[in-house]
N, C-alpha and C. Protein backbone atom coordinates (compact mmCIF):
# COMPACT_ATOMS: atom_id res chain seq x y z
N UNK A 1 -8.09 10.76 0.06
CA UNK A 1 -7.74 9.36 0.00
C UNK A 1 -6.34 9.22 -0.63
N UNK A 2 -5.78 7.99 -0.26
CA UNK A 2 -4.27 7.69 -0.90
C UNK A 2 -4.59 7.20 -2.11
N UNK A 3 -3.21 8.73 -2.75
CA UNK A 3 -2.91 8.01 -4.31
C UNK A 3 -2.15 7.17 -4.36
N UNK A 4 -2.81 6.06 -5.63
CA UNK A 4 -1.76 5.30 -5.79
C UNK A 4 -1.05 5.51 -7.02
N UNK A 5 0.04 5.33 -7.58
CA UNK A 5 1.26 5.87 -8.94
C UNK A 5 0.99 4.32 -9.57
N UNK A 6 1.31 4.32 -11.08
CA UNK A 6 1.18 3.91 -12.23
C UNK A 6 2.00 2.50 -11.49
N UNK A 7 3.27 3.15 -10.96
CA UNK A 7 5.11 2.55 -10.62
C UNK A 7 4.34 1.87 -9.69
N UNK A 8 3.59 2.26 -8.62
CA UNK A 8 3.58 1.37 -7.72
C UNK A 8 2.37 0.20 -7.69
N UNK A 9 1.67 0.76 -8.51
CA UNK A 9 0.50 -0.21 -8.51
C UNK A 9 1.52 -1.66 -9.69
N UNK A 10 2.13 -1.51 -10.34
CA UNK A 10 2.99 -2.53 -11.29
C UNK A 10 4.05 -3.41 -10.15
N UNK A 11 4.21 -2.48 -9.36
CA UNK A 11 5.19 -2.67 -7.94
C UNK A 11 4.45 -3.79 -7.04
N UNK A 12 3.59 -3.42 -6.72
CA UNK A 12 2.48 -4.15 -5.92
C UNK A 12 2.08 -5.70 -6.44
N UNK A 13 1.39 -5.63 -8.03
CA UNK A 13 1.14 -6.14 -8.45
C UNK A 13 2.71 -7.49 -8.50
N UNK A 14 3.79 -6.76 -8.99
CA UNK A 14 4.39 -7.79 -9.34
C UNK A 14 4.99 -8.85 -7.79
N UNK A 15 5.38 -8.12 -6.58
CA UNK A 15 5.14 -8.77 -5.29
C UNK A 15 4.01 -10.03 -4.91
N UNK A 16 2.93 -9.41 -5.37
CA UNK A 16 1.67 -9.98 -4.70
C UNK A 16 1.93 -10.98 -5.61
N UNK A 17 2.78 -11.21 -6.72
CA UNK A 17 2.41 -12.61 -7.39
C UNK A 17 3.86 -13.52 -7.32
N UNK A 18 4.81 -12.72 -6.82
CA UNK A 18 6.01 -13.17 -6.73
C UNK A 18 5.98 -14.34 -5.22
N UNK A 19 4.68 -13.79 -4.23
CA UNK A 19 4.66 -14.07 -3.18
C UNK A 19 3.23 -14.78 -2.98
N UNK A 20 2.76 -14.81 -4.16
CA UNK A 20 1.68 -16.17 -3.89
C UNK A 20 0.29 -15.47 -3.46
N UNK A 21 -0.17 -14.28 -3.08
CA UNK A 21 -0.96 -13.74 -2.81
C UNK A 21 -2.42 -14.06 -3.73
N UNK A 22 -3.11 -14.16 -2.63
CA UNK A 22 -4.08 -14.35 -3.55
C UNK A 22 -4.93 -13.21 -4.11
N UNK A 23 -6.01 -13.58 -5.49
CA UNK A 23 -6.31 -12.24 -6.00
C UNK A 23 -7.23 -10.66 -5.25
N UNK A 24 -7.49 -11.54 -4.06
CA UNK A 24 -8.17 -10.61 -3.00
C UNK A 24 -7.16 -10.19 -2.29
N UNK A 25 -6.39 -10.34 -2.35
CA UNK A 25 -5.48 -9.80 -0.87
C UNK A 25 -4.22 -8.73 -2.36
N UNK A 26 -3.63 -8.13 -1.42
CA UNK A 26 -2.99 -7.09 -1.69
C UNK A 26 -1.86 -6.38 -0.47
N UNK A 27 -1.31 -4.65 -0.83
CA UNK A 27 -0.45 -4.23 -0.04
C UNK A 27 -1.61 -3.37 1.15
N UNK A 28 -0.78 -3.97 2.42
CA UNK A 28 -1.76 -3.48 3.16
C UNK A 28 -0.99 -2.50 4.06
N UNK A 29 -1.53 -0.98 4.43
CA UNK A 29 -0.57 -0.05 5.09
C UNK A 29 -1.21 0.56 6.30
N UNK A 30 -0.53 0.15 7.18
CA UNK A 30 -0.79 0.76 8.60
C UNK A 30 0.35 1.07 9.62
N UNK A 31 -0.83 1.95 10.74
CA UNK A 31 0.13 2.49 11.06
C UNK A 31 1.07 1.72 12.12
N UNK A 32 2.91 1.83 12.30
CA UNK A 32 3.29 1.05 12.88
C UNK A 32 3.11 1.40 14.46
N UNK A 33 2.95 -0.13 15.11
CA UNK A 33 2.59 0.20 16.88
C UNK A 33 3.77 0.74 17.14
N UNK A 34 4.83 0.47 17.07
CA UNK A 34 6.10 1.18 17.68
C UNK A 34 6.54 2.29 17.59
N UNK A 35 6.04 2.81 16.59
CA UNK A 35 6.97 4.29 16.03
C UNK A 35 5.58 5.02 15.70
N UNK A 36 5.05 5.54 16.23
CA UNK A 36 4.03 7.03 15.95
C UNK A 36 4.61 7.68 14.59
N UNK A 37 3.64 7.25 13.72
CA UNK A 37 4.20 8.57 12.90
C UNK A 37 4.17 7.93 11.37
N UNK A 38 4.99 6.44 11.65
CA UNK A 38 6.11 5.95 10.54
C UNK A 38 4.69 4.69 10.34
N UNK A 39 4.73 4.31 8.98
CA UNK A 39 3.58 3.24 8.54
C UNK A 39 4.54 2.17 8.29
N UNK A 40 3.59 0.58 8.42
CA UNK A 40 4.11 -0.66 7.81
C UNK A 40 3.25 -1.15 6.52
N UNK A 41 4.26 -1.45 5.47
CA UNK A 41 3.43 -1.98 4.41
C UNK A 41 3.93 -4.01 4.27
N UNK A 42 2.27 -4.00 4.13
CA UNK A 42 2.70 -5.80 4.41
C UNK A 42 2.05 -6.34 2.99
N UNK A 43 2.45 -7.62 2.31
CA UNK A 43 1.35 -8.54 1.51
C UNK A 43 0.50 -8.64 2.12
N UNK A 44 -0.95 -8.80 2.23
CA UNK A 44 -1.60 -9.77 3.19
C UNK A 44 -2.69 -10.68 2.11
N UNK A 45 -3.61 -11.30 2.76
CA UNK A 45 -4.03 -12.59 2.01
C UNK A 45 -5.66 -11.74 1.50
N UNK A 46 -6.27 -10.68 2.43
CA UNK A 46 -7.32 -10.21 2.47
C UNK A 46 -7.09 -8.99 3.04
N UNK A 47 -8.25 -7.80 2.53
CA UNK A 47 -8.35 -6.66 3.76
C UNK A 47 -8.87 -7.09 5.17
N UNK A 48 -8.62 -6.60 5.83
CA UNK A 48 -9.26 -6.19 7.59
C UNK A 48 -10.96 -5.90 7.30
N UNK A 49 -11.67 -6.32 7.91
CA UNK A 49 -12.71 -5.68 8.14
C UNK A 49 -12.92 -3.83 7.83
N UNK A 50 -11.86 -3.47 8.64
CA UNK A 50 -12.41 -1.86 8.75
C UNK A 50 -11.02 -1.06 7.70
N UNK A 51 -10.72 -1.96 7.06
CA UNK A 51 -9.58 -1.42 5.74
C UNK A 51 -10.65 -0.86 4.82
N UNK A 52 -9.79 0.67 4.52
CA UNK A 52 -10.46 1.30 3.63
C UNK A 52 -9.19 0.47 2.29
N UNK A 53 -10.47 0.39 1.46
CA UNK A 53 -9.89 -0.07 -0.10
C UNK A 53 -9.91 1.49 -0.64
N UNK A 54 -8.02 1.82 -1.45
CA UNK A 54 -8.08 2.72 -2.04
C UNK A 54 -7.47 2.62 -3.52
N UNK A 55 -7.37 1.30 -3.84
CA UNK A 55 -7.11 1.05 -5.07
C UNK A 55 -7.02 -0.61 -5.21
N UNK A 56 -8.31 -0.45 -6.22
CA UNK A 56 -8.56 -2.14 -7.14
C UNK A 56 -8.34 -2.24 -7.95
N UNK A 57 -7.72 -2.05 -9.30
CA UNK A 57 -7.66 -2.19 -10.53
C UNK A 57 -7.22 -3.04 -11.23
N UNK A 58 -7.96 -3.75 -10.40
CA UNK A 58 -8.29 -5.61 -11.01
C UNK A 58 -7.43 -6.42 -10.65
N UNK A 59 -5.75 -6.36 -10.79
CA UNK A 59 -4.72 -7.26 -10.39
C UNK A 59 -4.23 -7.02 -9.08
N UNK A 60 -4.23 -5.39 -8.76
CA UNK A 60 -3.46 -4.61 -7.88
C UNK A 60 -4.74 -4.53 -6.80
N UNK A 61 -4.51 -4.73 -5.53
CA UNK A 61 -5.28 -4.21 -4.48
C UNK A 61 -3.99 -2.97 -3.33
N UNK A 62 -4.38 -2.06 -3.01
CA UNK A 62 -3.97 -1.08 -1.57
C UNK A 62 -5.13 -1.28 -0.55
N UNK A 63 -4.96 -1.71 0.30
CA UNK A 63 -5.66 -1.29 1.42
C UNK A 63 -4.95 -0.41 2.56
N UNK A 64 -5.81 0.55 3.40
CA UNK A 64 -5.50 1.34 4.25
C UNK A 64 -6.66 1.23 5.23
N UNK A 65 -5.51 1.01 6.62
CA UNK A 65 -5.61 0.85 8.28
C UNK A 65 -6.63 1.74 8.55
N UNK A 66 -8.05 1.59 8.76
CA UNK A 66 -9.13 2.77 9.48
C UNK A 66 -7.99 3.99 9.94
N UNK A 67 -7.02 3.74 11.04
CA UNK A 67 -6.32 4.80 11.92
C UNK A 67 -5.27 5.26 11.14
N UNK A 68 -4.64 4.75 10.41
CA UNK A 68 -3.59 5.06 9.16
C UNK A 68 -4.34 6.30 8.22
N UNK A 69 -5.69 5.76 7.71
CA UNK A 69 -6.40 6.92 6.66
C UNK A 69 -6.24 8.26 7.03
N UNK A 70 -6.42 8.82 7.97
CA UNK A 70 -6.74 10.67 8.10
C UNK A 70 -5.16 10.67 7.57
N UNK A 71 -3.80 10.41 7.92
CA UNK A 71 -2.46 10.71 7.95
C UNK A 71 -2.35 10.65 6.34
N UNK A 72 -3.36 9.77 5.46
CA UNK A 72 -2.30 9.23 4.30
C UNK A 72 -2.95 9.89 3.24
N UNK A 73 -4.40 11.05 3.84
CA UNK A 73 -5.02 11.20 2.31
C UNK A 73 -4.67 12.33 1.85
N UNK A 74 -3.65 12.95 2.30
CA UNK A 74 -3.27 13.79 1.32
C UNK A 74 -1.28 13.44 0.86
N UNK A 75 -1.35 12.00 0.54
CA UNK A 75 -0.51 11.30 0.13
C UNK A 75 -0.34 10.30 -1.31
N UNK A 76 0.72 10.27 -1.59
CA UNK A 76 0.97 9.30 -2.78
C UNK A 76 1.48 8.07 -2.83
N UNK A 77 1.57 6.99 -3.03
CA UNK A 77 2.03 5.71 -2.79
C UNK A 77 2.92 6.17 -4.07
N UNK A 78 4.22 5.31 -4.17
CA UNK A 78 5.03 5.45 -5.74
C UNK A 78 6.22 4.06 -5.11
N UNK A 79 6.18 3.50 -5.94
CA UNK A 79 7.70 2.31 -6.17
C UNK A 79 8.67 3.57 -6.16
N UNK A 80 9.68 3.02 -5.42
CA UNK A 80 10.59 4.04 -5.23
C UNK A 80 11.74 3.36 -6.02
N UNK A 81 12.38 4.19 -7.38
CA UNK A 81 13.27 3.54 -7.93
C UNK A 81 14.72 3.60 -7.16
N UNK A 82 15.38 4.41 -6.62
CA UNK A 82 16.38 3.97 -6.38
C UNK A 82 16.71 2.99 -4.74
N UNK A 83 15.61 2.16 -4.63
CA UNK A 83 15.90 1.52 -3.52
C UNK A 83 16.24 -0.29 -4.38
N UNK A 84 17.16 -0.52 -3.47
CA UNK A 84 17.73 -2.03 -4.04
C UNK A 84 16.60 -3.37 -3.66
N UNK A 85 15.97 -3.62 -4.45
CA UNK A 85 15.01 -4.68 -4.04
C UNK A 85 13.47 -3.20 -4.37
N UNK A 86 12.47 -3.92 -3.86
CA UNK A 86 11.15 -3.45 -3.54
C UNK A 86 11.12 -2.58 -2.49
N UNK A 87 10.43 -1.51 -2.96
CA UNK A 87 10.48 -0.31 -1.98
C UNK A 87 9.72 0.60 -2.36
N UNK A 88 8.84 1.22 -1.61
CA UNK A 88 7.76 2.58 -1.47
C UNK A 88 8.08 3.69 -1.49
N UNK A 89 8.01 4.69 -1.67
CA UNK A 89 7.70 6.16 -0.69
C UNK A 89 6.62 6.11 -0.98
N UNK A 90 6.31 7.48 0.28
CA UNK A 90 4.85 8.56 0.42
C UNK A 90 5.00 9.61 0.47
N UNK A 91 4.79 10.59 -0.78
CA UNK A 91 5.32 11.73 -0.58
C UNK A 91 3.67 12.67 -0.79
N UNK A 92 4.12 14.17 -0.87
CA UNK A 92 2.38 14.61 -0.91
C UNK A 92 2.23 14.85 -2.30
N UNK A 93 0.68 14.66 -2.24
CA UNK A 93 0.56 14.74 -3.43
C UNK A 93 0.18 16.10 -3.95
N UNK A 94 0.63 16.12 -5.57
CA UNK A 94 0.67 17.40 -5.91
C UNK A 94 -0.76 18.08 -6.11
């Protein structure tokens, strides 16, 4: 399953409130239709039906795309500091 980092769950958290989200909804990551390979991370208001929840910890929600999961579980979510504004990587985890 996808890890999530200390950085990004504070990351998440501070978006989802910057942007009105409500306390059920969270960052949601799937995979993008256009590009095989490459994921989209969105706010959304709620999970999907078939979203695996891989991190609740109370303020912060991740959800992950049923078809996204096999690709991401041997992955890390992290706030990526040197990007200007809000920004992710996924790198593997150790």
């Amino acid at each position: 399953m996808l890890t999530v980092t200390d950085n990004a769950r504070t990351a998440v958290q501070d978006l989802a409130q910057q942007a009105g989200v409500p306390v059920e909804g969270g960052l949601r990551i799937a995979q993008a239709a256009d590009q095989p390979g490459n994921f989209e991370l969105a706010l959304v208001p709620a999970p999907q039906p078939d979203d695996q929840v891989v991190d609740a910890s109370g303020s912060t929600n991740v959800f992950v795309e049923a078809q996204a999961a096999p690709a991401l579980e041997t992955l890390t979510l992290d706030a990526d500091p040197r990007a200007e504004g809000p920004g992710f990587v996924l790198t593997p985890t150790a």
